[in-house]
Protein backbone atom coordinates (compact mmCIF):
# COMPACT_ATOMS: atom_id res chain seq x y z
CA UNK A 1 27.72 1.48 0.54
CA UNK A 2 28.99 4.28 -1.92
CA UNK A 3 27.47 2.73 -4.63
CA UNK A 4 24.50 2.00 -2.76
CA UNK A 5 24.13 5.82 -2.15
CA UNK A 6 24.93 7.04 -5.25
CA UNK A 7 22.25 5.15 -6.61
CA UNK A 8 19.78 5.85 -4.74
CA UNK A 9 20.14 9.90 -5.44
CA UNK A 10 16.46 10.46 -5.97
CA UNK A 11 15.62 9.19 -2.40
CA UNK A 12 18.20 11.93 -0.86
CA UNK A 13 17.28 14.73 -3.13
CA UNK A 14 13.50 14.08 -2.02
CA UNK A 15 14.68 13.96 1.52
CA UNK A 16 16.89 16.59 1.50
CA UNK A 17 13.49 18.72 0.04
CA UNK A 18 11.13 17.62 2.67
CA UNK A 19 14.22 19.07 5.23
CA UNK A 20 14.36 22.45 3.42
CA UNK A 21 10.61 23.44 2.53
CA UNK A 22 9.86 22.44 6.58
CA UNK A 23 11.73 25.67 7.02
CA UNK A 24 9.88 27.68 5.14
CA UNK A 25 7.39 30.47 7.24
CA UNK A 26 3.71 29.42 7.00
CA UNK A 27 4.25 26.54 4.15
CA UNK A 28 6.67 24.86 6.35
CA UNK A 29 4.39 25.46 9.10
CA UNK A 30 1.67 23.58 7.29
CA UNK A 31 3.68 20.29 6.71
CA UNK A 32 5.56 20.49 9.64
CA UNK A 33 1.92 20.02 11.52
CA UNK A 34 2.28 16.24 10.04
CA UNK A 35 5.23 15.81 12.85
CA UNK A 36 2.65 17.43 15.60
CA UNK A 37 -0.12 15.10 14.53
CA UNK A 38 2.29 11.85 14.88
CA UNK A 39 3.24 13.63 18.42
CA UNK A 40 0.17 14.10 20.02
CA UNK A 41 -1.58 10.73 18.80
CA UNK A 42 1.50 9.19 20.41
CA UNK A 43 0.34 10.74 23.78
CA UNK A 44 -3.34 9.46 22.90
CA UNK A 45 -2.54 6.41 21.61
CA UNK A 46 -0.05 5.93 25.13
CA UNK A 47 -2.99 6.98 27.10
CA UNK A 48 -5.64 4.02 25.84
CA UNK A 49 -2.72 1.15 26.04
CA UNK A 50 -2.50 2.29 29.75
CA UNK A 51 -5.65 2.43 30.32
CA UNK A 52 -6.49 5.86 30.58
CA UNK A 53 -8.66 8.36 28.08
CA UNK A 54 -8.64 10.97 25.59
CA UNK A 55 -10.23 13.60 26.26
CA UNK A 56 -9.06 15.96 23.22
CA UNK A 57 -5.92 17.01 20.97
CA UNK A 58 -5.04 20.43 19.77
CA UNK A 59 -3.50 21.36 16.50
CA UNK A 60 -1.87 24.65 16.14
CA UNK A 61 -0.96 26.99 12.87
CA UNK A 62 2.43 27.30 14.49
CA UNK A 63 3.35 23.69 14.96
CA UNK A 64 2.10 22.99 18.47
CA UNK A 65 -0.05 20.69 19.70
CA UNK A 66 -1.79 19.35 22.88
CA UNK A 67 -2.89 16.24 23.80
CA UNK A 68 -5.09 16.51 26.79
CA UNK A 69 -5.25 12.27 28.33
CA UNK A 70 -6.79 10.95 31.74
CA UNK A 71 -4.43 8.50 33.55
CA UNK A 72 -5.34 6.13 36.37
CA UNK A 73 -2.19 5.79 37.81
CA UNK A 74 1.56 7.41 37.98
CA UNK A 75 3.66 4.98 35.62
CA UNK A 76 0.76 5.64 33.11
CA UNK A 77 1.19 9.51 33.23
CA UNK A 78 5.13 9.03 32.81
CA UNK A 79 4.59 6.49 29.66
CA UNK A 80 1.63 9.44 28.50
CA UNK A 81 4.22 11.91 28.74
CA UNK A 82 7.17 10.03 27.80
CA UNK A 83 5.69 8.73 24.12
CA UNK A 84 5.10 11.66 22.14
CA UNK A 85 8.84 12.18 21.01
CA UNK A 86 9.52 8.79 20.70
CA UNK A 87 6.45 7.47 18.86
CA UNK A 88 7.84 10.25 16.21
CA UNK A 89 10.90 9.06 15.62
CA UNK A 90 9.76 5.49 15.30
CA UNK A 91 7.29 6.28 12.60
CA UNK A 92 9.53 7.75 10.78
CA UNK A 93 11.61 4.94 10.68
CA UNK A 94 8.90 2.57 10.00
CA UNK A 95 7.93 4.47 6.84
CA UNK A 96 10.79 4.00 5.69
CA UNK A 97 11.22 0.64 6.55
CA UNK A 98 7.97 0.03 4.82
CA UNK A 99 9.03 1.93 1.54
CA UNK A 100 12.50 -0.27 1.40
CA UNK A 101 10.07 -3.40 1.56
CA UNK A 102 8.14 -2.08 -1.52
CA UNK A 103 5.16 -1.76 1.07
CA UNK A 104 4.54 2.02 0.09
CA UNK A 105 0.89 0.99 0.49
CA UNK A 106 0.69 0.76 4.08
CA UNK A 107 2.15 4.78 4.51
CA UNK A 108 -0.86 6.01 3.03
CA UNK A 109 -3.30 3.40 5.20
CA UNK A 110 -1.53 4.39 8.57
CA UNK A 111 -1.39 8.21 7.65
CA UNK A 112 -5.31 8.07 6.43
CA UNK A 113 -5.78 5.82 9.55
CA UNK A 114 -4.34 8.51 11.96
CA UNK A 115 -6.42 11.47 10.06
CA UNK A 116 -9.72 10.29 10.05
CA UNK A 117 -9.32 9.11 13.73
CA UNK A 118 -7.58 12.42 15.33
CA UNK A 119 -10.92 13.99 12.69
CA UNK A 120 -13.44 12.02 13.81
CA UNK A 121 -12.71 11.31 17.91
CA UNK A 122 -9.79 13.72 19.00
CA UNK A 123 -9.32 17.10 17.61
CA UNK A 124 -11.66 19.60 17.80
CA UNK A 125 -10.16 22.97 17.48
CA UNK A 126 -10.94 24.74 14.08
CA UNK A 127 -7.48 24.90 12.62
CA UNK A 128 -6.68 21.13 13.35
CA UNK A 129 -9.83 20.19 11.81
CA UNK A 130 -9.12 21.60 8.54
CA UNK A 131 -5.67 21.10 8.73
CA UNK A 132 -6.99 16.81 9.01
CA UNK A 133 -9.38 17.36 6.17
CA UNK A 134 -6.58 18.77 3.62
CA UNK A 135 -4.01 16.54 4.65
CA UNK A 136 -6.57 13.41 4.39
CA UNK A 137 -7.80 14.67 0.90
CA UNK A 138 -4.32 15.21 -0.34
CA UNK A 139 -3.25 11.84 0.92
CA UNK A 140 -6.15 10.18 -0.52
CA UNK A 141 -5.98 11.81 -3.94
CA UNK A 142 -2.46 10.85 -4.03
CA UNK A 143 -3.12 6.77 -3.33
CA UNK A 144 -6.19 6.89 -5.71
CA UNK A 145 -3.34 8.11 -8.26
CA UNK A 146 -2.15 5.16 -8.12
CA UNK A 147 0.96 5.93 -9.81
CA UNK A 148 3.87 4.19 -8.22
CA UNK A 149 6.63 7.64 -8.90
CA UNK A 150 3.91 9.71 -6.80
CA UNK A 151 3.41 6.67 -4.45
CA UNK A 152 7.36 6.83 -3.53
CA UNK A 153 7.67 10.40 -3.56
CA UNK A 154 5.24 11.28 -1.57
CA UNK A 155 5.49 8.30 1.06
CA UNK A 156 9.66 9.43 1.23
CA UNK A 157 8.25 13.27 1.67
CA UNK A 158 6.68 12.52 4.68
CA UNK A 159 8.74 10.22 6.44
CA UNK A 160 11.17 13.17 5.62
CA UNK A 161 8.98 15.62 7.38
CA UNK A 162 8.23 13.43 10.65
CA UNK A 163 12.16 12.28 10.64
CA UNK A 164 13.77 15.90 10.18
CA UNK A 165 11.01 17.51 12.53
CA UNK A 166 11.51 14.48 15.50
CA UNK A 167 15.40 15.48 15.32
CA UNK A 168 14.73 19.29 15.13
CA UNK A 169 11.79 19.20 17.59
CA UNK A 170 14.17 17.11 20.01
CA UNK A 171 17.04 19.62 19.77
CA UNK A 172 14.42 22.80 20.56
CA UNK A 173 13.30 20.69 23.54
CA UNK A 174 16.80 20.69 24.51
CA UNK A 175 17.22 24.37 24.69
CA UNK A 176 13.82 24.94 25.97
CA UNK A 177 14.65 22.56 29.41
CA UNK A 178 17.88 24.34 29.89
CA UNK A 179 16.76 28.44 29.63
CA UNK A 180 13.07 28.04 30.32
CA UNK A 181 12.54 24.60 32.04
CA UNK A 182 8.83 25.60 33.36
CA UNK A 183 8.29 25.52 29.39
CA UNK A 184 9.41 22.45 28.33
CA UNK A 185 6.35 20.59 27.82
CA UNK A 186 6.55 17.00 28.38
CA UNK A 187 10.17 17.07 30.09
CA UNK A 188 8.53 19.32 32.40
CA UNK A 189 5.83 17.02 33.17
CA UNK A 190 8.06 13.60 33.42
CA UNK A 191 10.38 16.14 35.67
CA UNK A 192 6.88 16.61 38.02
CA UNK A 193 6.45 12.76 38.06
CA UNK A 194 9.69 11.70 38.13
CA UNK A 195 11.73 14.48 40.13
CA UNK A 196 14.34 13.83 37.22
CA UNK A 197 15.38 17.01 35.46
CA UNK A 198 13.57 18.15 33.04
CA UNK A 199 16.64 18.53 30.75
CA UNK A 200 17.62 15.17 31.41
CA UNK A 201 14.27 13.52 29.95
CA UNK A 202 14.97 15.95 26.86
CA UNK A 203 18.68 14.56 25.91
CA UNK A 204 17.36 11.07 26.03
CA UNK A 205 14.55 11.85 24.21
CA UNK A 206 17.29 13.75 21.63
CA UNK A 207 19.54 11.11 21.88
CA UNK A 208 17.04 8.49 20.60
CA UNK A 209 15.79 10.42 17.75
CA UNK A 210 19.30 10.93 16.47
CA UNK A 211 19.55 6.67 17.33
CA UNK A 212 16.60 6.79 14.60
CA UNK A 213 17.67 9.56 12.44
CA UNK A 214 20.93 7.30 11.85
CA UNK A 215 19.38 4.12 11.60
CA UNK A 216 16.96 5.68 8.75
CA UNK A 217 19.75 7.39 6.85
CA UNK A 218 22.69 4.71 7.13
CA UNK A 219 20.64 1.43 7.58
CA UNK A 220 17.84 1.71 5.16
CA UNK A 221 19.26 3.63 1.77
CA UNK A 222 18.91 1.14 -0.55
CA UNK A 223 15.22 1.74 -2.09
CA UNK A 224 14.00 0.54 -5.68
CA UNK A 225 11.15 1.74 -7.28
C-alpha cells in the first residue's frame, strides 16, 4: 500500500487541489456548485424512479440549491428527501471507480449528461443556467482535447470537488440540525415525514459519506495513466 501511494503522487496532489481551491470565496463557490448540481438531480432523479415529478431545480451563486419534486405517496417523499446526500457521495466514488478502470470517458458523458438535462428540463433560474452552460462548455472543450493528461486531471478534479464537498456539506448539515434544526433542509423534511430527528437523518447521512470518502481514498489509489 505505501508503495502504491507513493506512486500514485499526482492523483493526491490533484486531489488535495480540488480540496483547497473549493475554499476559495467566489472561485470556490463556482466549482463547488458541481457538488449542488449532483445534489439536487439526486432529488430529481429520486423523484421520477418513484414515480413522482419535477417540477424545477435552483442553482445558487452561494452553493445552494433546490429541487422542487411532486410525490404521490409518503415513502416516495422520504426516498426524495433522503437521496440528495447520498447520490453525492456515490458519484464521487463512481468517478473514481471509473478513472481506476481507465474508463475516464464515461466522467465526461455522465457530467455532460447531467448538464444538458438540469439545462434543458430542470433549472431555470438565471444563475444556474449560465452556471450549466460554462460548466458544459468547459467539460466539452476538455473531452474534444482529447488529450489523455487533461482527460485524468480533470476527471480526478471533479470527483475531488463532489467527494470533498459530500463530506464537508454532510458535516455543515450536522451543525445546522443541532443549533438551527428548522434549517436543516432535507433532515428537516425526513424529520416531518418520519418524526425521527432531524439530527439523526444528518449523522447517517455524514456517516455514509465518510463510508465513501474512505472507500475512495483507501480502496481505489492505485490509478495509471
Amino acid at each position: 500500500m505505501i508503495d502504491c501511494l507513493i506512486t500514485n503522487w499526482i492523483f493526491y496532489t490533484c486531489l488535495l487541489l480540488a480540496s483547497m481551491l473549493s475554499i476559495i470565496p467566489f472561485a470556490g463557490n463556482f466549482i463547488n456548485v458541481l457538488n449542488t448540481m449532483i445534489h439536487e438531480s439526486g432529488h430529481a432523479v429520486m423523484a421520477l424512479i418513484t414515480g413522482g415529478g419535477v417540477v424545477n431545480i435552483k442553482l445558487s451563486a452561494d452553493t445552494s440549491g433546490a429541487a422542487q419534486t411532486k410525490s404521490k405517496y409518503w415513502l416516495g417523499k422520504v426516498l426524495v428527501s433522503l437521496a440528495g446526500y447520498p447520490v453525492s457521495s456515490i458519484t464521487a466514488w463512481f468517478f473514481f471507480w471509473l478513472i481506476k478502470q481507465q474508463m475516464i470517458n464515461y466522467v465526461f458523458y455522465v457530467l455532460i449528461s447531467l448538464v444538458l438535462i438540469n439545462l434543458t428540463l430542470w433549472v431555470r433560474n438565471t444563475f444556474g443556467m449560465i452556471w450549466l452552460l460554462v460548466m458544459g462548455t468547459l467539460t466539452t472543450l476538455i473531452y474534444l482535447y482529447e488529450n489523455l493528461n487533461a482527460h485524468y486531471y480533470y476527471s480526478i478534479f471533479c470527483a475531488g470537488i463532489i467527494l470533498f464537498q459530500s463530506v464537508y456539506s454532510s458535516i455543515t448539515l450536522v451543525i445546522i440540525s443541532f443549533k438551527n434544526p428548522a434549517k436543516a433542509g432535507d433532515a428537516k423534511n425526513l424529520k416531518d415525514f418520519t418524526f425521527i430527528p432531524g439530527f439523526i437523518w444528518a449523522l447517517l447521512m455524514l456517516f455514509f459519506a465518510l463510508y465513501a470518502a474512505y472507500h475512495c481514498l483507501v480502496n481505489l489509489p492505485c490509478f495509471r495513466l
